[in-house]
Protein backbone atom coordinates (compact mmCIF):
# COMPACT_ATOMS: atom_id res chain seq x y z
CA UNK A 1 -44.24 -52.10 86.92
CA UNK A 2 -44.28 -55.04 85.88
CA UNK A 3 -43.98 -55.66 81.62
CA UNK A 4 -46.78 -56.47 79.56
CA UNK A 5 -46.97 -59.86 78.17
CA UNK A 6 -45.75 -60.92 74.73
CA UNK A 7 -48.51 -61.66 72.56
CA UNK A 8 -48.12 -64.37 70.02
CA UNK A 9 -48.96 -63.99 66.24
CA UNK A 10 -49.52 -67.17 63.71
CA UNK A 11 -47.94 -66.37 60.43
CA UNK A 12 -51.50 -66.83 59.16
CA UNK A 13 -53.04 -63.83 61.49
CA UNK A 14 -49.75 -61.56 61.01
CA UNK A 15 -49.94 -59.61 58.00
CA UNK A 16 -54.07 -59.02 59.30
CA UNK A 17 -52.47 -58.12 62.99
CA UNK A 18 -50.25 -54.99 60.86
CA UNK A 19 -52.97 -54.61 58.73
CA UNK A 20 -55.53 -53.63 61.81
CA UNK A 21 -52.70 -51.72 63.07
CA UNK A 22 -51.57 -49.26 60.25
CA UNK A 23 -55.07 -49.30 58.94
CA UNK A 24 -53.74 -50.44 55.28
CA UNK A 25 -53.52 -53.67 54.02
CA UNK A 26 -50.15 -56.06 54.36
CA UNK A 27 -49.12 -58.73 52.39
CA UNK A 28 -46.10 -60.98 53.27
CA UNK A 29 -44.04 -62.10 50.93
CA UNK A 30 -40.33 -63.80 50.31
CA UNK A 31 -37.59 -61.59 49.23
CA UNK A 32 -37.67 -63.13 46.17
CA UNK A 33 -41.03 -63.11 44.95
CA UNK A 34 -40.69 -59.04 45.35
CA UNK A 35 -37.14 -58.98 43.81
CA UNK A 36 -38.65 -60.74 40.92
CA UNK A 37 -41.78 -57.87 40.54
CA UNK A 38 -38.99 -55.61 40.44
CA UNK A 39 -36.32 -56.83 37.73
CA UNK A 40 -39.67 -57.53 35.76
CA UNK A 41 -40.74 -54.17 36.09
CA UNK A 42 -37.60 -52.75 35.15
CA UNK A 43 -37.90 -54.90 32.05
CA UNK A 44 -34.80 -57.34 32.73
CA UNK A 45 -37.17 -60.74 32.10
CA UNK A 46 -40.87 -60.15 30.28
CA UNK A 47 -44.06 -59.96 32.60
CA UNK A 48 -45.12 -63.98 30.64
CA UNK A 49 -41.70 -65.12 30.63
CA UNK A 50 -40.88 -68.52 32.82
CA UNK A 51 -38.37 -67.30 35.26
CA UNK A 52 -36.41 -68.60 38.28
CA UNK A 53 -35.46 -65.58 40.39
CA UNK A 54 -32.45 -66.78 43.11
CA UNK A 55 -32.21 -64.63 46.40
CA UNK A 56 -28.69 -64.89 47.13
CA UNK A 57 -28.77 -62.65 50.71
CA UNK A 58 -28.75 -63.59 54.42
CA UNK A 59 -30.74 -66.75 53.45
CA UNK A 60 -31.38 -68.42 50.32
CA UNK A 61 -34.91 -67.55 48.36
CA UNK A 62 -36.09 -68.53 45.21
CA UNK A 63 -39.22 -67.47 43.31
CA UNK A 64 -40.06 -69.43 40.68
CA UNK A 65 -42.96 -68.30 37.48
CA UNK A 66 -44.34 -70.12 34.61
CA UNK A 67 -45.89 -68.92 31.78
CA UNK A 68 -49.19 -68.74 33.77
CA UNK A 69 -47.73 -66.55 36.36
CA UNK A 70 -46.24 -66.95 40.04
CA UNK A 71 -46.62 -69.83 41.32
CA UNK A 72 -48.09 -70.41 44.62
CA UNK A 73 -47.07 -72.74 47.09
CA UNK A 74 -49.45 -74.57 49.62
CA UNK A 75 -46.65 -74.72 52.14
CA UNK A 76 -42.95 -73.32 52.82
CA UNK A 77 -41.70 -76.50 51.27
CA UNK A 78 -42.07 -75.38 47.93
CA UNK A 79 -38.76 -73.02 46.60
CA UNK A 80 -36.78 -74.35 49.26
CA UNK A 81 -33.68 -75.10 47.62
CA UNK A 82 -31.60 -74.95 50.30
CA UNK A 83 -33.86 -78.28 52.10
CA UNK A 84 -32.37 -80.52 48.86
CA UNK A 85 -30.25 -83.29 49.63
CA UNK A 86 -27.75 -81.77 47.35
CA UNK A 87 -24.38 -81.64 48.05
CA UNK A 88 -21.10 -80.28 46.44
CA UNK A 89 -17.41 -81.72 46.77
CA UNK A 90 -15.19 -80.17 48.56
CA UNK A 91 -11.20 -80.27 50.06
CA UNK A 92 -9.03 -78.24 50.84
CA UNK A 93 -8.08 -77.75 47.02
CA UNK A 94 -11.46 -76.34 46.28
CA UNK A 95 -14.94 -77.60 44.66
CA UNK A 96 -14.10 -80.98 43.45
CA UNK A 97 -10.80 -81.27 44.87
CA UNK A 98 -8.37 -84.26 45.67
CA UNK A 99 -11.62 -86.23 46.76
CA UNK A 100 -11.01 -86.31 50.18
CA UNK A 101 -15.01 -87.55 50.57
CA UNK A 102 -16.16 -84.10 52.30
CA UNK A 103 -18.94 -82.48 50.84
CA UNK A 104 -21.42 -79.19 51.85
CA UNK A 105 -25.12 -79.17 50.94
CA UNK A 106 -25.16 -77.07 48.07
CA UNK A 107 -27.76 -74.90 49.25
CA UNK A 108 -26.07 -73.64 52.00
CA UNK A 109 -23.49 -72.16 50.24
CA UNK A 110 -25.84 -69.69 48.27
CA UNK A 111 -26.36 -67.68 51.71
CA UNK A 112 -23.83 -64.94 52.97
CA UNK A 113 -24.63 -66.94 56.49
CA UNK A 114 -23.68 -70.61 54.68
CA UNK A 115 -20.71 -69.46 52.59
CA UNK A 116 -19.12 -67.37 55.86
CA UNK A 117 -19.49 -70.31 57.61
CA UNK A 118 -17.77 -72.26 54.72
CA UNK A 119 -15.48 -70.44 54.10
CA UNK A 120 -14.42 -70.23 58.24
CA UNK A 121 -14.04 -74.30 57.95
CA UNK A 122 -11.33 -73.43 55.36
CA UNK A 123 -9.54 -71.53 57.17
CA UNK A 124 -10.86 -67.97 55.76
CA UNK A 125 -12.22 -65.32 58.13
CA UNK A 126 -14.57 -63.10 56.03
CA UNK A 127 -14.03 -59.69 57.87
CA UNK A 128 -16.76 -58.29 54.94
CA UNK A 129 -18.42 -60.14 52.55
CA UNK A 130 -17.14 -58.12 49.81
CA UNK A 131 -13.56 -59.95 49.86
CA UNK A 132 -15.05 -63.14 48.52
CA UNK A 133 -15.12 -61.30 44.87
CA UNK A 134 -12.35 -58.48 45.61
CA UNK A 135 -9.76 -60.88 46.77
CA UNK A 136 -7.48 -62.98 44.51
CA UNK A 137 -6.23 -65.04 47.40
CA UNK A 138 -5.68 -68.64 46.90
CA UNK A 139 -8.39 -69.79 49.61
CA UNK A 140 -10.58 -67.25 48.63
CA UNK A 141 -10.63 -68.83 45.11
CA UNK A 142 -11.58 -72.12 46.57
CA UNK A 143 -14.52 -70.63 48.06
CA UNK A 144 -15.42 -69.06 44.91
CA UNK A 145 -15.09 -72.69 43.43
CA UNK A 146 -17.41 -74.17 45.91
CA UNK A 147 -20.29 -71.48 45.21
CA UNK A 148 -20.02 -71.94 41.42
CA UNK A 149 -20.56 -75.41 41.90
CA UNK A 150 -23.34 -75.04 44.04
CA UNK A 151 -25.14 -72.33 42.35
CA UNK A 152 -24.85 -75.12 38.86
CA UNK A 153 -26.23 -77.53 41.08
CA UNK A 154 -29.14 -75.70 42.36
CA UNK A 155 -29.83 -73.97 38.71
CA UNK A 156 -29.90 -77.73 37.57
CA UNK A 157 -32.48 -78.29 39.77
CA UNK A 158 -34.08 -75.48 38.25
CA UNK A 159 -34.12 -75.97 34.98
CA UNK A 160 -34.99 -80.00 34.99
CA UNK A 161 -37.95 -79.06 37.27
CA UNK A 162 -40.21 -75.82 35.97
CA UNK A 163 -37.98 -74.99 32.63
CA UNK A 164 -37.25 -71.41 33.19
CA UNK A 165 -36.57 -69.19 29.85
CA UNK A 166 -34.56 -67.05 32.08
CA UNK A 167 -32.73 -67.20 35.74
CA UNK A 168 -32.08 -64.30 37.27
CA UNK A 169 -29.69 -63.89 40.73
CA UNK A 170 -29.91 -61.09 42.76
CA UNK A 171 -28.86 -60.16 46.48
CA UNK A 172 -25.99 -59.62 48.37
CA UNK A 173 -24.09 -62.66 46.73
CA UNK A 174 -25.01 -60.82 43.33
CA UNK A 175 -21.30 -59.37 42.89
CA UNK A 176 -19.79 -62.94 43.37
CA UNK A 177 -22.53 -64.18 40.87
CA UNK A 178 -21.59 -61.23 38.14
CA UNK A 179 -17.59 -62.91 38.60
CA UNK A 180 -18.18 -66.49 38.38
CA UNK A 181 -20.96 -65.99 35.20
CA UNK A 182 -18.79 -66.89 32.35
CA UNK A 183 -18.01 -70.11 34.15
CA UNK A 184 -21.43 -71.06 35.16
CA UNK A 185 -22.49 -70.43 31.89
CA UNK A 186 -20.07 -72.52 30.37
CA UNK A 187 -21.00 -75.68 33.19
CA UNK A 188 -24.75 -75.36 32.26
CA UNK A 189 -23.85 -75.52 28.53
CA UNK A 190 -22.37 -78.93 29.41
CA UNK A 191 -24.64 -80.32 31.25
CA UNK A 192 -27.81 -79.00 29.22
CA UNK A 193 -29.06 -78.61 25.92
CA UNK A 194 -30.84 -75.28 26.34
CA UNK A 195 -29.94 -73.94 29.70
CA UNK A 196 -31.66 -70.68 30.59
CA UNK A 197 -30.25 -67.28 29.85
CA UNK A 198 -28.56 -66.47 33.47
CA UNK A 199 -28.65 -62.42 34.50
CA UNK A 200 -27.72 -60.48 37.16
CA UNK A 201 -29.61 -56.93 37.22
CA UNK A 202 -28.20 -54.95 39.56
CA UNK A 203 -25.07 -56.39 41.13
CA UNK A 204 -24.04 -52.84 42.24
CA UNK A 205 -28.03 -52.04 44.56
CA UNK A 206 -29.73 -55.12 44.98
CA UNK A 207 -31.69 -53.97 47.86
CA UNK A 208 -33.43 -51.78 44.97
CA UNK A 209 -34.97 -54.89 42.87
CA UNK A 210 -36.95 -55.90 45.91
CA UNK A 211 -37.95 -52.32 47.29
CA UNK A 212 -38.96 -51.73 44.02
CA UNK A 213 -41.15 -55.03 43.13
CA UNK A 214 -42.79 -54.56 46.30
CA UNK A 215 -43.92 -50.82 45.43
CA UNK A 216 -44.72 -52.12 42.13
CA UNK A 217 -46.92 -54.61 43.94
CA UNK A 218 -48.64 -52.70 46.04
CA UNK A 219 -49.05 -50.47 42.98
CA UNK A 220 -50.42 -52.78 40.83
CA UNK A 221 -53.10 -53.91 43.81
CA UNK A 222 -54.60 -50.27 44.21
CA UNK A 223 -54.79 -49.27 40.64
CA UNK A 224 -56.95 -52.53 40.28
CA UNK A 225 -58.82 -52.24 43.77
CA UNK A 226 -59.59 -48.48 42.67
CA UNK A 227 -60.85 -49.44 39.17
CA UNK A 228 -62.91 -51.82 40.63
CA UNK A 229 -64.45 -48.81 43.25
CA UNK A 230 -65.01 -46.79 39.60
CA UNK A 231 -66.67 -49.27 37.99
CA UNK A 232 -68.89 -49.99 40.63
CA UNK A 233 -69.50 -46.13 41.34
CA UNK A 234 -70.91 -45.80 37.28
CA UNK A 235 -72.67 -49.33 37.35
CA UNK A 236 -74.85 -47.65 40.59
């Protein structure tokens, strides 16, 4: 017999496509637009607080709200912070080394994918993720040195572009985030005279923030679509 063919969804027609097939209606969103629902509902940043939520997990996300709520991008350009031409310097000695002239697009190191990858060039073979923050390890270090400089760089961008009150970081990186915080901090208060309040919620279960945002979402979108069915229902 032979297999039936593949059948091709746009990105546009997808979420309708699982929509027609569960018989409920999808919405597809980033990782970190739902992560940052979910540290909002558990009352980490305020519901009208300007907030820069950083995705730090198998790819690099960012959600980004002003005071007048999420904001929506007309194309995939928009939150990709891993596209800028941003780059950190690197050597063998770690971020900002001996100046050997080799640098790494900052943006690439905020991904488990990018900073594996990384840290393989220096000579570091990341058997788990978890021994970039449990290991004390001279190379390791460097590593860590290279994502603290990238995560300033990218937070820079942040803050000199949409203002945030409040950044948060969340994801699989979150644990490496939680160890290098008192040093970021400290590189933002250099470089800025009111850099946002930086938080990671979480570090332990980040898969919850975004499991639970989404919920929330969905939520939020039936209680309304339902009040609206009441009202209507009294009105005729």
């Amino acid at each position: 017999m032979l297999p039936e063919p593949l059948v091709t969804i746009s990105d546009g027609s997808l979420s309708s496509a699982l929509g027609s097939a569960l018989g409920v209606e999808v919405m597809l969103e980033t990782d970190a637009d739902m992560a940052l629902a979910g540290v909002t509902s558990l009352g980490y940043v305020d519901a009208g607080e300007a907030a820069v939520l950083f995705t730090l997990s198998t790819a690099l996300t960012v959600s980004t709200r002003t005071r007048l709520g999420l904001v929506q991008a007309r194309t995939s350009a928009f939150g990709d912070f891993a596209a800028l031409p941003v780059t950190v310097p690197v050597s063998k000695t770690g971020a900002g080394g001996d100046g050997d002239g080799s640098t790494v697009p900052a943006g690439s190191l905020l991904s488990v994918r990018g900073i594996t990858d990384y840290a393989a060039s220096q000579g570091v073979v990341l058997e788990r993720t978890s021994k970039l923050w449990l290991s004390e390890d001279p190379a390791i270090v460097r590593v860590r040195q290279a994502f603290t400089a990238a995560l300033e760089s990218e937070i820079l961008v942040a803050a000199i572009t949409t203002d945030p009150e409040t950044c948060v970081l969340t994801g699989r990186l979150a644990p490496l985030a939680t160890l290098v915080l008192s040093e970021l901090r400290d590189r933002l208060v250099a470089r800025l005279a009111e850099p946002p309040t930086l938080l990671v919620p979480g570090a332990d279960d980040n898969g919850l923030t975004t499991a639970l945002g989404a919920a929330h979402t969905a939520l939020v979108i039936e209680r309304t679509q339902f009040l609206g069915r009441v009202r209507e229902t009294q009105i005729s």
